[in-house]
Protein backbone atom coordinates (compact mmCIF):
# COMPACT_ATOMS: atom_id res chain seq x y z
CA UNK A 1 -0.98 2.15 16.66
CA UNK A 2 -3.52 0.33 18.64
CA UNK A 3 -2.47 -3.59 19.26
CA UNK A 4 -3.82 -6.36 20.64
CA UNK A 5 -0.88 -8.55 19.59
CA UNK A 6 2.95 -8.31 19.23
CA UNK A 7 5.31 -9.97 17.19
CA UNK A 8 9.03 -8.48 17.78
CA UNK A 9 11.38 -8.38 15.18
CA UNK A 10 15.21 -8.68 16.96
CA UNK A 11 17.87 -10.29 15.20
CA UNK A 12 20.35 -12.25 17.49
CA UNK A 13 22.04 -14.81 17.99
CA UNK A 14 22.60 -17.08 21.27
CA UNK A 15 25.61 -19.23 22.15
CA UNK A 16 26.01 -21.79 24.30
CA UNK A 17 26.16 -20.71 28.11
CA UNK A 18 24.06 -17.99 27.39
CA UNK A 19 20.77 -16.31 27.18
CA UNK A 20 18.50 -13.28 26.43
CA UNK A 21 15.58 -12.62 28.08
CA UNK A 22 13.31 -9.79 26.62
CA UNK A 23 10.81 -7.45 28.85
CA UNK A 24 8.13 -5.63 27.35
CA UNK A 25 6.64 -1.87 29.35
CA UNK A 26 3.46 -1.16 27.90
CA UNK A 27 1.28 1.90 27.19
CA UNK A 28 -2.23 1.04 28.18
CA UNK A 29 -5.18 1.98 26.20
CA UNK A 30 -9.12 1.91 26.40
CA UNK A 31 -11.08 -0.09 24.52
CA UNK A 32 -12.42 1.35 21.54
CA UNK A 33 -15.77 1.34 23.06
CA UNK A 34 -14.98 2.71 26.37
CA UNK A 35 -14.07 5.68 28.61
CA UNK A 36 -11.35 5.04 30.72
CA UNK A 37 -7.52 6.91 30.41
CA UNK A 38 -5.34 6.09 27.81
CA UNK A 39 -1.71 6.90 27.41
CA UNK A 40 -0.18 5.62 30.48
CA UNK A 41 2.50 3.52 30.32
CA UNK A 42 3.13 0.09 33.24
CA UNK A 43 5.37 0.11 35.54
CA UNK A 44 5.78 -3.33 35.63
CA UNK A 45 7.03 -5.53 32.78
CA UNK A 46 5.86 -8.47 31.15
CA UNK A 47 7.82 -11.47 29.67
CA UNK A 48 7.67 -12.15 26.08
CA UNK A 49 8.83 -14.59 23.29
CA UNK A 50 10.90 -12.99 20.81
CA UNK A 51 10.32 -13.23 17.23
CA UNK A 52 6.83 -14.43 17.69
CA UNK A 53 3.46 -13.37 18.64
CA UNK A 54 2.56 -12.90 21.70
CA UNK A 55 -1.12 -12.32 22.80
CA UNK A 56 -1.85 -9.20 25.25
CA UNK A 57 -4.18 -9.70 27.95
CA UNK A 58 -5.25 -6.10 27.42
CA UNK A 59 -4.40 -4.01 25.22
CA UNK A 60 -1.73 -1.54 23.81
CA UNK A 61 -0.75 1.94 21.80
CA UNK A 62 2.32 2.87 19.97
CA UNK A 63 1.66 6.55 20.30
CA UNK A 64 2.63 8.80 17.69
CA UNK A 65 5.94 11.62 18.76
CA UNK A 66 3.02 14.29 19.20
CA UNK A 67 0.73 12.64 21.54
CA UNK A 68 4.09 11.01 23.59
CA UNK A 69 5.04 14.67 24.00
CA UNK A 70 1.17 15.86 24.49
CA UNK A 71 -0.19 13.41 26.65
CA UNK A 72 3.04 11.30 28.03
CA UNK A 73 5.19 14.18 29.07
CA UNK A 74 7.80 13.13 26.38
CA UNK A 75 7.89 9.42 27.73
CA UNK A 76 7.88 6.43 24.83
CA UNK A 77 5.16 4.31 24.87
CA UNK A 78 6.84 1.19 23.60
CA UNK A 79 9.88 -0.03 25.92
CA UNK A 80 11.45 -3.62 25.20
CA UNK A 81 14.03 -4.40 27.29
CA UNK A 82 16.79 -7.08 26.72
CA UNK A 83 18.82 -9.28 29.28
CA UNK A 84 21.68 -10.87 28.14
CA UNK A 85 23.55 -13.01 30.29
CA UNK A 86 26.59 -15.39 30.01
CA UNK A 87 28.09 -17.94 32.59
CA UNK A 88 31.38 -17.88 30.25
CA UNK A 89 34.04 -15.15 30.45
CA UNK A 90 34.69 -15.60 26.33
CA UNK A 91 31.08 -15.16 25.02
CA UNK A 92 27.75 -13.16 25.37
CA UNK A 93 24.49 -13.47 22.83
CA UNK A 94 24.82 -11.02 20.35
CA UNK A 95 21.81 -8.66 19.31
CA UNK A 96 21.74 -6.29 15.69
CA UNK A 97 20.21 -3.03 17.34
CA UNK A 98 20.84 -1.79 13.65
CA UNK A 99 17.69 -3.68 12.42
CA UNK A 100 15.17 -4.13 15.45
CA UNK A 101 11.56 -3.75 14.91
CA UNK A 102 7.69 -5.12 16.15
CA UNK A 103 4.87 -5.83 14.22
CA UNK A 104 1.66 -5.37 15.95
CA UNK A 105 -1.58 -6.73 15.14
CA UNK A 106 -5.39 -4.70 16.17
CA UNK A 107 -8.13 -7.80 15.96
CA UNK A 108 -11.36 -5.76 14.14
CA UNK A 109 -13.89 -6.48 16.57
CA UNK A 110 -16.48 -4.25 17.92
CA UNK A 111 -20.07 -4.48 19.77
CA UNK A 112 -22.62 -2.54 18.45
CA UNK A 113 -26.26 -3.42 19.39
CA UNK A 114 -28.02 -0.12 19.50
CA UNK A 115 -27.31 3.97 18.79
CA UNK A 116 -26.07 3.90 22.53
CA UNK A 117 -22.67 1.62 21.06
CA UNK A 118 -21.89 4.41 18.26
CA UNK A 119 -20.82 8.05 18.54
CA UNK A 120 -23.33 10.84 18.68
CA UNK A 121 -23.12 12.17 15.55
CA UNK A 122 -22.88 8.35 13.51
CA UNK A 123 -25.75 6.85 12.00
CA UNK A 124 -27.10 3.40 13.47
CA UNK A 125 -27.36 0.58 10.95
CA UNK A 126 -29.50 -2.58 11.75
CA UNK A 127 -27.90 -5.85 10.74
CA UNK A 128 -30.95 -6.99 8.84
CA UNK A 129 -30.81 -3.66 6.59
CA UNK A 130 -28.81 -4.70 3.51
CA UNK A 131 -25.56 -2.89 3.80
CA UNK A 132 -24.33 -0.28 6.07
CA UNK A 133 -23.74 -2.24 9.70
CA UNK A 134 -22.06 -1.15 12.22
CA UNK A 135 -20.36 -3.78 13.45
CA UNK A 136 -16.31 -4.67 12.09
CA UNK A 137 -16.37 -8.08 12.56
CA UNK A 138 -18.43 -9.43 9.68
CA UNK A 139 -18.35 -12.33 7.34
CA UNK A 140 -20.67 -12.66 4.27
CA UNK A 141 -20.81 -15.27 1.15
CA UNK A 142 -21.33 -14.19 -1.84
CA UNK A 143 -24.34 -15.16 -3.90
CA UNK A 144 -24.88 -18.94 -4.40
CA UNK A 145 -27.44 -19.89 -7.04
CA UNK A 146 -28.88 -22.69 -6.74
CA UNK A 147 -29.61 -25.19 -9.90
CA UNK A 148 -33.14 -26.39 -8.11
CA UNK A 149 -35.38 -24.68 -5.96
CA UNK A 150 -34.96 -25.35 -2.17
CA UNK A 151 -37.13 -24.68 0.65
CA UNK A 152 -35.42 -25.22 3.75
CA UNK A 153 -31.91 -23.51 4.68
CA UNK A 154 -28.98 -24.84 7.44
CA UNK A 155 -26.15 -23.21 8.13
CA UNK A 156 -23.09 -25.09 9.95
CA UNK A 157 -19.66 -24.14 11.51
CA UNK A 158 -17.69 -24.38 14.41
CA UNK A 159 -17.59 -20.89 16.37
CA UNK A 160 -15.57 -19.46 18.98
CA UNK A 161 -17.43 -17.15 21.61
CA UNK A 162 -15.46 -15.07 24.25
CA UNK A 163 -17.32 -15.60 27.37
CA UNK A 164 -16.69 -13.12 30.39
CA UNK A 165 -16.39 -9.10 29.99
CA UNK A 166 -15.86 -9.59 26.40
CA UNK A 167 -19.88 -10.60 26.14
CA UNK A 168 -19.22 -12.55 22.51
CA UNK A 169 -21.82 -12.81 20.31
CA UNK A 170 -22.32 -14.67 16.90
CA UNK A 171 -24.90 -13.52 15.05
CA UNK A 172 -26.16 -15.11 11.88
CA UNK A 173 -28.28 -14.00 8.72
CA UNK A 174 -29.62 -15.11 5.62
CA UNK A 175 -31.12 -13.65 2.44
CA UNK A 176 -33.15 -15.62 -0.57
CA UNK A 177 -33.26 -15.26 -3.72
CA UNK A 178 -36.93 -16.00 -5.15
CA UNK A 179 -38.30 -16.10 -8.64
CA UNK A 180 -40.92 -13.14 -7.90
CA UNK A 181 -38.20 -11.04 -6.73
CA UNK A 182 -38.33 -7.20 -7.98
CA UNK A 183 -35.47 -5.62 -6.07
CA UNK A 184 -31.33 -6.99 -6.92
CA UNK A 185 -30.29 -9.16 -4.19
CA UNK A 186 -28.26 -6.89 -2.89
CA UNK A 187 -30.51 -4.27 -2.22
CA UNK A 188 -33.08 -7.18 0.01
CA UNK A 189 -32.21 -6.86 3.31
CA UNK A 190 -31.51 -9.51 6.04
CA UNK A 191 -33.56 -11.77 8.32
CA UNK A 192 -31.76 -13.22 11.31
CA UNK A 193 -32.33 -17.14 11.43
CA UNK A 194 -34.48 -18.13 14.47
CA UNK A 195 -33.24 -21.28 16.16
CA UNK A 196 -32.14 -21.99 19.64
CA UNK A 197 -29.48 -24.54 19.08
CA UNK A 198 -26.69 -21.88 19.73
CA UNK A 199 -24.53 -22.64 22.62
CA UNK A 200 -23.33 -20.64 25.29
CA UNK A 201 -20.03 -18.09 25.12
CA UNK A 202 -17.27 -20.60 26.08
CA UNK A 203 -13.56 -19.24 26.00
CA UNK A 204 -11.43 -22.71 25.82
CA UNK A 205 -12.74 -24.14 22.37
CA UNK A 206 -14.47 -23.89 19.23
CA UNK A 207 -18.36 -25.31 19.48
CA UNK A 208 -20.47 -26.86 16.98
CA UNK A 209 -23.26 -23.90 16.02
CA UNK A 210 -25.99 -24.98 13.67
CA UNK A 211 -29.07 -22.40 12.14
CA UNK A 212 -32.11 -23.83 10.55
CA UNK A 213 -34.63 -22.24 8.55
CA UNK A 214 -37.60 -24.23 7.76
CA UNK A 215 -41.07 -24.05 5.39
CA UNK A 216 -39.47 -21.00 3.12
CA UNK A 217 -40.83 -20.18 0.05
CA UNK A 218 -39.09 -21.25 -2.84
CA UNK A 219 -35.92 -19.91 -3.49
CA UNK A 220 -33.07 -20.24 -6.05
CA UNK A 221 -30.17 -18.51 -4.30
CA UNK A 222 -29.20 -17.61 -1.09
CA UNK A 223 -26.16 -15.43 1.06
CA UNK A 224 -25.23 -15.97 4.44
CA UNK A 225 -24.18 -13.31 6.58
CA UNK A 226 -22.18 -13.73 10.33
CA UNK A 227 -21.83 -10.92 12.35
CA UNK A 228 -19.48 -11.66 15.66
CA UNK A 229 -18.97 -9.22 18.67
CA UNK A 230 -16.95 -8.33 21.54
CA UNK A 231 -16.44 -6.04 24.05
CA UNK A 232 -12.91 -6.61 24.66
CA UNK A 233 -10.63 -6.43 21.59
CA UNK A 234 -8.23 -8.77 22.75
CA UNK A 235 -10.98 -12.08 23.47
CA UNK A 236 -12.69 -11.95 19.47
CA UNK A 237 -14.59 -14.44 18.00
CA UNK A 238 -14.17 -16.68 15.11
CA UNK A 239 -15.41 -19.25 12.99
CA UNK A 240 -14.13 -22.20 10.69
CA UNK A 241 -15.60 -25.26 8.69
CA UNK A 242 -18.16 -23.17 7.47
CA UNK A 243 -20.90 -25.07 5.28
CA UNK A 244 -24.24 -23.78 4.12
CA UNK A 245 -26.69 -26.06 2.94
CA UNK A 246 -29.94 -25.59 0.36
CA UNK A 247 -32.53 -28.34 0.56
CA UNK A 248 -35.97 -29.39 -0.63
């Protein structure tokens, strides 16, 4: 189990005059699109919040009982330990050990640009072509018809854009839906909008992003399609307050 976030699941309770801490010795893994060695676990810990999520600065495996034996000479890759300390003589915290547990979240995010981003044998897929990318990260409307013709398209929402190693990237597309078309919609494939009012990668906040395409042909429908990248699993993108607009 690959993870780029963990959320323990340890049942306890804590009195007053004491405490649990909780320590967390991870197994180290490459990113999907690298090369480096996988499988070996820290040897130093790092703090975490129980019974929450906390967010990895790199990521993590859970390795299956075959590959700790294989490739960890029989070590576990997933060690939590638990302090527990009291000032009083009468009382400590009190953990179930019957019931403990994680859940760990992977963030789908990849970046693939060209055939050199995929494995040898894998097919490339373009982002314009009309299904079949690459890429995991991917958002797409469905169709929306429109009840006049437009001729100009804009595309809003506030984006989040790793900067740094990860590289983040948003890309956006768009498809029409014309009265002379001969092919479904589905099978049309994508064109990319062209605009320069994207900002730059910024890894504190969500930006404003807005996509503009001008002087189309008529159309009566239209899908929008996002594609977002990273190279580092653990910075992704994302988007909210997504509006697409059809105009005359």
């Amino acid at each position: 189990m690959y993870f780029d976030v963990v959320h323990t699941l340890v049942p306890n309770v804590i009195y007053p005059k004491t405490s649990l801490g909780s320590e967390l010795f991870k197994t180290s893994t490459n990113q999907p699109q690298g090369t480096g060695n996988s499988y070996s676990v820290a040897n130093a810990s790092q703090t975490i919040v129980l019974n929450d999520n906390n967010f990895m600065t790199t990521s993590g495996i859970i390795a299956s009982q075959i590959n700790e034996t294989n490739e960890m000479g029989s070590a576990k890759s997933f060690k939590l330990e638990l302090d527990m300390t009291t000032t009083s003589d009468f009382v400590s915290p009190v953990v179930d050990v019957g019931s403990i547990g994680a859940n760990t979240i992977m963030n789908r995010i990849d970046s693939i640009s060209s055939s050199n981003d995929i494995a040898t044998n894998s097919t490339f897929v373009e982002s314009t072509e009309p299904e079949g990318d690459n890429n995991s990260a991917i958002y797409c409307t469905r169709l929306i018809q429109l009840e006049n013709p437009a001729t100009q398209l804009k595309v809003i929402f506030d984006g989040f854009k790793p900067a740094g190693t990860a590289l983040g990237e948003i890309r956006t597309y768009f498809k029409l839906l014309k009265a002379d078309n001969t092919l479904p919609t589905e099978e049309l494939g994508w064109t990319e909008f062209a605009t320069d009012n994207v900002p730059d990668a910024d890894s504190s906040k969500f930006r404003s992003y807005e996509y503009d395409a001008d002087n189309l042909e008529e159309f009566l429908g239209f899908s929008v399609k996002i594609v977002m990248k990273s190279k580092d699993t653990t910075q992704p993108c994302a988007i909210r307050a997504f509006r697409g607009l059809a105009l005359a």
